[in-house]
N, C-alpha and C. Protein backbone atom coordinates (compact mmCIF):
# COMPACT_ATOMS: atom_id res chain seq x y z
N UNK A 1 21.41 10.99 3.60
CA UNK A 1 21.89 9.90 2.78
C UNK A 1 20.81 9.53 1.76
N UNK A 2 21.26 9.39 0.21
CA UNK A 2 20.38 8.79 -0.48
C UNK A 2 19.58 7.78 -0.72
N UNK A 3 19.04 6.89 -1.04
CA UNK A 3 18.40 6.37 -0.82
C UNK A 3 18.79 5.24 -2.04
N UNK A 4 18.67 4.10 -1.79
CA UNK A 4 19.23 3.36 -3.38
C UNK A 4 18.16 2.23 -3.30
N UNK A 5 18.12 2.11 -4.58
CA UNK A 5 16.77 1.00 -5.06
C UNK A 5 17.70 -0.35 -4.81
N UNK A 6 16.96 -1.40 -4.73
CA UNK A 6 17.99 -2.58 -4.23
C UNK A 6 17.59 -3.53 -5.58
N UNK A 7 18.54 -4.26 -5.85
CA UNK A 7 18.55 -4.79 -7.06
C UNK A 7 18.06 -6.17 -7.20
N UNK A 8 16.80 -6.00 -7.73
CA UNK A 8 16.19 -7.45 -7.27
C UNK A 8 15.24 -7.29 -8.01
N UNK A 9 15.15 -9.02 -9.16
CA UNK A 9 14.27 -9.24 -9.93
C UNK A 9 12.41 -9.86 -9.36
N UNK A 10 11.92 -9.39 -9.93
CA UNK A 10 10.54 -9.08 -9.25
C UNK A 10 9.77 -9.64 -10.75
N UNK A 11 9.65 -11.59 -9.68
CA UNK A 11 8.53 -11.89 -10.84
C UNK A 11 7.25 -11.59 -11.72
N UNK A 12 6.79 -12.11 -12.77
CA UNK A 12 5.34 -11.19 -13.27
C UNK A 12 4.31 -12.08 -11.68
N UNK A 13 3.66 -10.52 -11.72
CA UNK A 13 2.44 -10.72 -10.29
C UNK A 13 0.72 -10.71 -11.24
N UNK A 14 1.27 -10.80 -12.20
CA UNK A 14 -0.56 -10.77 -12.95
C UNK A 14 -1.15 -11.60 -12.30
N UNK A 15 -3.00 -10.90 -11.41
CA UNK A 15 -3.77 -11.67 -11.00
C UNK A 15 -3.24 -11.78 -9.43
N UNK A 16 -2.27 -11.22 -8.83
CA UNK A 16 -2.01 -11.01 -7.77
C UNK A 16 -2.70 -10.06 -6.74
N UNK A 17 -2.82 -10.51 -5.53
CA UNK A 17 -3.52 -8.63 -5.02
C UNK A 17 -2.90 -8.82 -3.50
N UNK A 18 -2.32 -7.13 -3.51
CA UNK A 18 -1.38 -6.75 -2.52
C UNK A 18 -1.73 -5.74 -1.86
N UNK A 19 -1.60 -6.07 -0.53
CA UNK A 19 -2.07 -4.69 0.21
C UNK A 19 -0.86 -4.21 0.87
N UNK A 20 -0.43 -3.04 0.03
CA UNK A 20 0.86 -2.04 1.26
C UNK A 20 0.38 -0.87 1.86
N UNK A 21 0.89 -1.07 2.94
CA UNK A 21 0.99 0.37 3.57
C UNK A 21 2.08 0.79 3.15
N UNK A 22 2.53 1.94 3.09
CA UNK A 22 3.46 2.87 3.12
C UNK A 22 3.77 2.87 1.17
N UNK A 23 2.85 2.38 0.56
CA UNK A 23 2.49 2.29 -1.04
C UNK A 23 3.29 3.29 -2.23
N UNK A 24 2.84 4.41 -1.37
CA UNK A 24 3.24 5.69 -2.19
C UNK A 24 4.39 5.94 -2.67
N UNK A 25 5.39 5.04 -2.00
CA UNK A 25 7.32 4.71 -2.30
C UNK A 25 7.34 3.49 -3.26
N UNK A 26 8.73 3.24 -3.04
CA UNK A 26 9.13 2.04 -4.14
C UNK A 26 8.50 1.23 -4.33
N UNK A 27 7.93 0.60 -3.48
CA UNK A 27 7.42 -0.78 -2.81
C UNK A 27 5.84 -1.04 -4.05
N UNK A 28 5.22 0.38 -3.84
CA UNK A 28 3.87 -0.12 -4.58
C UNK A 28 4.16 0.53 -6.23
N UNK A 29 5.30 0.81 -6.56
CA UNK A 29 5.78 1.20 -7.63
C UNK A 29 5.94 -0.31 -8.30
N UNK A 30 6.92 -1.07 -7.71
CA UNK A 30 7.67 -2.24 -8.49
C UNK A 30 6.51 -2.82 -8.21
N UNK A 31 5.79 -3.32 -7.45
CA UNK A 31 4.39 -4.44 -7.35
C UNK A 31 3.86 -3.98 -8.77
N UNK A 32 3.50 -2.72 -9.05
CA UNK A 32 2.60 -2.39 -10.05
C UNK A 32 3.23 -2.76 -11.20
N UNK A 33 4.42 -2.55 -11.15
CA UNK A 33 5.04 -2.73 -12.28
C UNK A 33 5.12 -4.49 -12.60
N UNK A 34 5.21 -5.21 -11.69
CA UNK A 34 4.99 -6.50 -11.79
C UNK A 34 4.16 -6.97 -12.30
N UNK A 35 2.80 -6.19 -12.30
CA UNK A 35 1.53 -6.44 -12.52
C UNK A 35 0.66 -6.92 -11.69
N UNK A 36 0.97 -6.56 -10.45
CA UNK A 36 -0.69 -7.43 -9.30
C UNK A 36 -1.22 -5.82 -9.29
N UNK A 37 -2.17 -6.50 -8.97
CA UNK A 37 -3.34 -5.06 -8.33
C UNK A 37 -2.70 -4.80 -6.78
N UNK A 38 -2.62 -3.42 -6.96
CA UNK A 38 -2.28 -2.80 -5.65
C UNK A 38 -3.43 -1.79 -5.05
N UNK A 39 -3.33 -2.41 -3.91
CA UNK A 39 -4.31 -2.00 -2.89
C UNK A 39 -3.51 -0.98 -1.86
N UNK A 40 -3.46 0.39 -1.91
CA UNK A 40 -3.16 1.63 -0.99
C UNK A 40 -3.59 1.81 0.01
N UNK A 41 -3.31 1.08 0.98
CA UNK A 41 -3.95 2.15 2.60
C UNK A 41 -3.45 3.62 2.82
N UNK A 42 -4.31 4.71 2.64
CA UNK A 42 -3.67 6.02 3.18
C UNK A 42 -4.28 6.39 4.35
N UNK A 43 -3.15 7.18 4.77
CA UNK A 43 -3.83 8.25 5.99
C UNK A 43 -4.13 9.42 4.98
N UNK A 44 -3.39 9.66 4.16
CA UNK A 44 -3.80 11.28 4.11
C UNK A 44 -4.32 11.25 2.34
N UNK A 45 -5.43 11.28 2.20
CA UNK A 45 -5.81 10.56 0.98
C UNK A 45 -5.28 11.67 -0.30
N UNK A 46 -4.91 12.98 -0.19
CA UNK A 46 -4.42 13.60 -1.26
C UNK A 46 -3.12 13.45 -1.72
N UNK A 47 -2.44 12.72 -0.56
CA UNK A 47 -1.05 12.05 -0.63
C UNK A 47 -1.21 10.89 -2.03
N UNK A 48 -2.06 9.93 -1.41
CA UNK A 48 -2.19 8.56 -1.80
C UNK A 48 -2.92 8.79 -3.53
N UNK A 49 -3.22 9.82 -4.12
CA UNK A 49 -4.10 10.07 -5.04
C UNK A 49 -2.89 10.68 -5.99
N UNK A 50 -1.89 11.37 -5.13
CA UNK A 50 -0.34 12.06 -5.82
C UNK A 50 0.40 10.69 -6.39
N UNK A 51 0.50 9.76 -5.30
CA UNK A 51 1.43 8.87 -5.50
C UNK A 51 0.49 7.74 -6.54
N UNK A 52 -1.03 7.74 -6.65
CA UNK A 52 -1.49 6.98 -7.67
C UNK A 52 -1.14 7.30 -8.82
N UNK A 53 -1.18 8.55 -9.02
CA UNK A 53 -1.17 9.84 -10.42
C UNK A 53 0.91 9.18 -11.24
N UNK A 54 1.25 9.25 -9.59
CA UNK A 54 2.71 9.00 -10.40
C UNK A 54 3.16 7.41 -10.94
N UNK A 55 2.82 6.70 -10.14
CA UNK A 55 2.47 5.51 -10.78
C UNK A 55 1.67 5.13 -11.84
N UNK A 56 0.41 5.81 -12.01
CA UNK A 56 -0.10 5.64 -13.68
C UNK A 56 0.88 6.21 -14.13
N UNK A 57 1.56 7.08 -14.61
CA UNK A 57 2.51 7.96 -15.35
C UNK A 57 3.31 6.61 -16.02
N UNK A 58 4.11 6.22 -15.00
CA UNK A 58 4.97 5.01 -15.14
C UNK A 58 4.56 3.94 -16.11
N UNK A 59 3.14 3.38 -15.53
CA UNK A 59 2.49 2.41 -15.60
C UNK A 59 0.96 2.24 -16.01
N UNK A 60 0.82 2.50 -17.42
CA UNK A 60 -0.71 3.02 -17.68
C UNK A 60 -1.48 1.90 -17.64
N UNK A 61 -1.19 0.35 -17.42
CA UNK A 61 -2.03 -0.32 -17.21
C UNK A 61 -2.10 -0.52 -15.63
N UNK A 62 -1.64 0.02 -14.47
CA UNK A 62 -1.62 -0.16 -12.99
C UNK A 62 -2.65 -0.48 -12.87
N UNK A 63 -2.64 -1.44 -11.93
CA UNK A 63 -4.43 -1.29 -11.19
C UNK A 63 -4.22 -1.46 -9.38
N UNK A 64 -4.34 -0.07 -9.16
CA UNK A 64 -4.49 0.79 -8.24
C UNK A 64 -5.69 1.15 -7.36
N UNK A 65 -5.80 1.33 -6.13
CA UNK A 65 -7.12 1.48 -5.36
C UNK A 65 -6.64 2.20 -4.26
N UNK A 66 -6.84 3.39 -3.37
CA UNK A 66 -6.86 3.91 -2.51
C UNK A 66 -7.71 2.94 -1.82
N UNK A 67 -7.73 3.13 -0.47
CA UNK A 67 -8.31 2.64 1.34
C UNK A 67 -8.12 3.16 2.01
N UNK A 68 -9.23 3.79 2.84
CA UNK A 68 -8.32 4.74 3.92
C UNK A 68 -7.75 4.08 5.03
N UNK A 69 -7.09 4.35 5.75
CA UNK A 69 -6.28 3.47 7.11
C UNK A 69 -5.46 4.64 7.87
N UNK A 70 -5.83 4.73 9.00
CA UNK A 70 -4.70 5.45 10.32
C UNK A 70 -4.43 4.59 11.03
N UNK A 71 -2.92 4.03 11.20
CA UNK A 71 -2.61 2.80 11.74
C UNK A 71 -2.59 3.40 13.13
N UNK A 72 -2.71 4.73 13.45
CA UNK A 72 -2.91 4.91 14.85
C UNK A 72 -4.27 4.93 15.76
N UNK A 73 -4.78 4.13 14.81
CA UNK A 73 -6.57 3.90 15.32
C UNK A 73 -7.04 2.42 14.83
N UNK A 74 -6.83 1.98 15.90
CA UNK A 74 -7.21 0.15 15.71
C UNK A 74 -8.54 0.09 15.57
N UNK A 75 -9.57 0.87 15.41
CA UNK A 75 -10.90 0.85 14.84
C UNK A 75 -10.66 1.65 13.20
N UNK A 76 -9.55 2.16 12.77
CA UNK A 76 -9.56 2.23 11.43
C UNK A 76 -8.74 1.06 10.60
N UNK A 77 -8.02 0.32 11.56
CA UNK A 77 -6.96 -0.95 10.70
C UNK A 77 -8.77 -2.46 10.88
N UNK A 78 -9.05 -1.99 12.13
CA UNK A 78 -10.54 -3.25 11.99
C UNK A 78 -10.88 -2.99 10.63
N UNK A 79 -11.34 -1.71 10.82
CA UNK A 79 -12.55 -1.12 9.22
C UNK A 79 -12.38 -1.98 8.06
N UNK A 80 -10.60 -1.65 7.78
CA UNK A 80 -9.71 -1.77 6.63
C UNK A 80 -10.25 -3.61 6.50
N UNK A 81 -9.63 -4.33 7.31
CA UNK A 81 -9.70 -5.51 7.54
C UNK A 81 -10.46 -6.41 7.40
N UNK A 82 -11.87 -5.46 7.26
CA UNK A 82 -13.41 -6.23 7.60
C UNK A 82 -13.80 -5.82 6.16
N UNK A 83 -13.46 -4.81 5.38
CA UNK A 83 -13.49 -4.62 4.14
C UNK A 83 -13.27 -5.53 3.36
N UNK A 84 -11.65 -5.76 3.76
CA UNK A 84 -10.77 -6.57 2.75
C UNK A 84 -11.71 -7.72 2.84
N UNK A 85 -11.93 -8.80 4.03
CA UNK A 85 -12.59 -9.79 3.96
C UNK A 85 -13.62 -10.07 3.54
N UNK A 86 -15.04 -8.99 3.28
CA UNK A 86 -15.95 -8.74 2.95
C UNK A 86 -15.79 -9.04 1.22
N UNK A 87 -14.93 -8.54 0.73
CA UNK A 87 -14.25 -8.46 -0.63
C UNK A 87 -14.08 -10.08 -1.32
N UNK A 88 -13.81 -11.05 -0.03
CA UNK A 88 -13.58 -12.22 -0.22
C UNK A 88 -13.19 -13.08 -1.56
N UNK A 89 -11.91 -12.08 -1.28
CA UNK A 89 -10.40 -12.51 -2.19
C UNK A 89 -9.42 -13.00 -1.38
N UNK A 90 -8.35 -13.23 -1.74
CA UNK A 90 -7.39 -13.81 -1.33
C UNK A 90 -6.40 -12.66 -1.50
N UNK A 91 -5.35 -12.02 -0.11
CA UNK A 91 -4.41 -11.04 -0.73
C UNK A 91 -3.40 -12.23 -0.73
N UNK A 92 -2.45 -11.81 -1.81
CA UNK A 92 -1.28 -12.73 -2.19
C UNK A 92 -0.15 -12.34 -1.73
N UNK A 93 0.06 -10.80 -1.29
CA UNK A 93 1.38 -10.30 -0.89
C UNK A 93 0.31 -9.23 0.02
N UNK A 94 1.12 -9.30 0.95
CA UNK A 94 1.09 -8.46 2.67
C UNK A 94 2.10 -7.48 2.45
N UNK A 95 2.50 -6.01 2.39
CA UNK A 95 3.52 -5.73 3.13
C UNK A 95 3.11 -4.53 3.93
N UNK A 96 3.67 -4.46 4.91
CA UNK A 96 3.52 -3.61 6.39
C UNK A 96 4.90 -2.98 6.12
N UNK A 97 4.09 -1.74 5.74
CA UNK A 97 5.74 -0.77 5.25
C UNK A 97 5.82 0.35 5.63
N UNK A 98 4.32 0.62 6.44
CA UNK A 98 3.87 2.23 6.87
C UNK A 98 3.71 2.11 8.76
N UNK A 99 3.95 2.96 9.46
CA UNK A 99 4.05 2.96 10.40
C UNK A 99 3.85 4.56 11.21
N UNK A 100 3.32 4.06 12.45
CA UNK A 100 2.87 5.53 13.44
C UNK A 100 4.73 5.81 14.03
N UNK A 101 5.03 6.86 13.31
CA UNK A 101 6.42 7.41 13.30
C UNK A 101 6.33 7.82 15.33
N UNK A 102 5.79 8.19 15.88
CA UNK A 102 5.80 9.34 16.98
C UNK A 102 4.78 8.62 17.84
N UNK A 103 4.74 7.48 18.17
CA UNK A 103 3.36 6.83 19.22
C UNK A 103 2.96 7.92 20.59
N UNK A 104 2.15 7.74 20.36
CA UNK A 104 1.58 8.60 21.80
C UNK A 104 2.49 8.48 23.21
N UNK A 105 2.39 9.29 24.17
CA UNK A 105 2.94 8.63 25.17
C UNK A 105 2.19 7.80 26.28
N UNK A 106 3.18 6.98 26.88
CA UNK A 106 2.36 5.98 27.46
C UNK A 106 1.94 6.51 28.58
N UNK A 107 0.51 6.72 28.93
CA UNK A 107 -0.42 6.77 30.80
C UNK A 107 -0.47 5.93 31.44
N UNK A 108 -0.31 5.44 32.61
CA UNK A 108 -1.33 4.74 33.20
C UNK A 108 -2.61 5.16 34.33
């Protein structure tokens, strides 16, 4: 099934800063296009560098940043986290859009 963009006006974000996971889709397309700075968590950073490339295309003023992040390693979402705060900005928009598809199985 295709996939359809949902129709929804998306105020100006100038001076905004957003951190998505799962970036590389719609989500960090329209932010950019809004105008906040978008902040990329990747796992697989040649991914996240494809999907920057296509968004400048779009959007030659984007302001764009790769991060690395494996949400399947809670010492790489700390890293991310202790960064961001270190940075000591304010993010204005959160979205949690990327996810560990296949979780490990559970031991005890």
């Amino acid at each position: 099934m295709a996939r359809t963009r949902p129709d929804i006006t998306v105020p100006d974000l100038s001076g905004k800063l957003a951190v998505v996971t799962g970036a590389s889709d719609g989500v960090g397309l329209g932010l950019a296009a809004a105008g906040a700075e978008v902040v990329m968590p990747v796992r697989n950073r040649r991914k996240g560098e494809a999907a920057v490339a296509k968004i400048e295309q779009q959007h030659l003023k984007a302001a764009l940043s790769l991060r690395d992040l494996d949400l399947s390693s809670l010492d790489s979402v700390a890293a991310l986290g202790a960064a961001l705060r270190d940075e000591n900005r304010p993010i204005h928009i959160l979205i949690n859009n990327a996810g560990v598809m296949t979780p490990p199985d559970r031991r005890k």
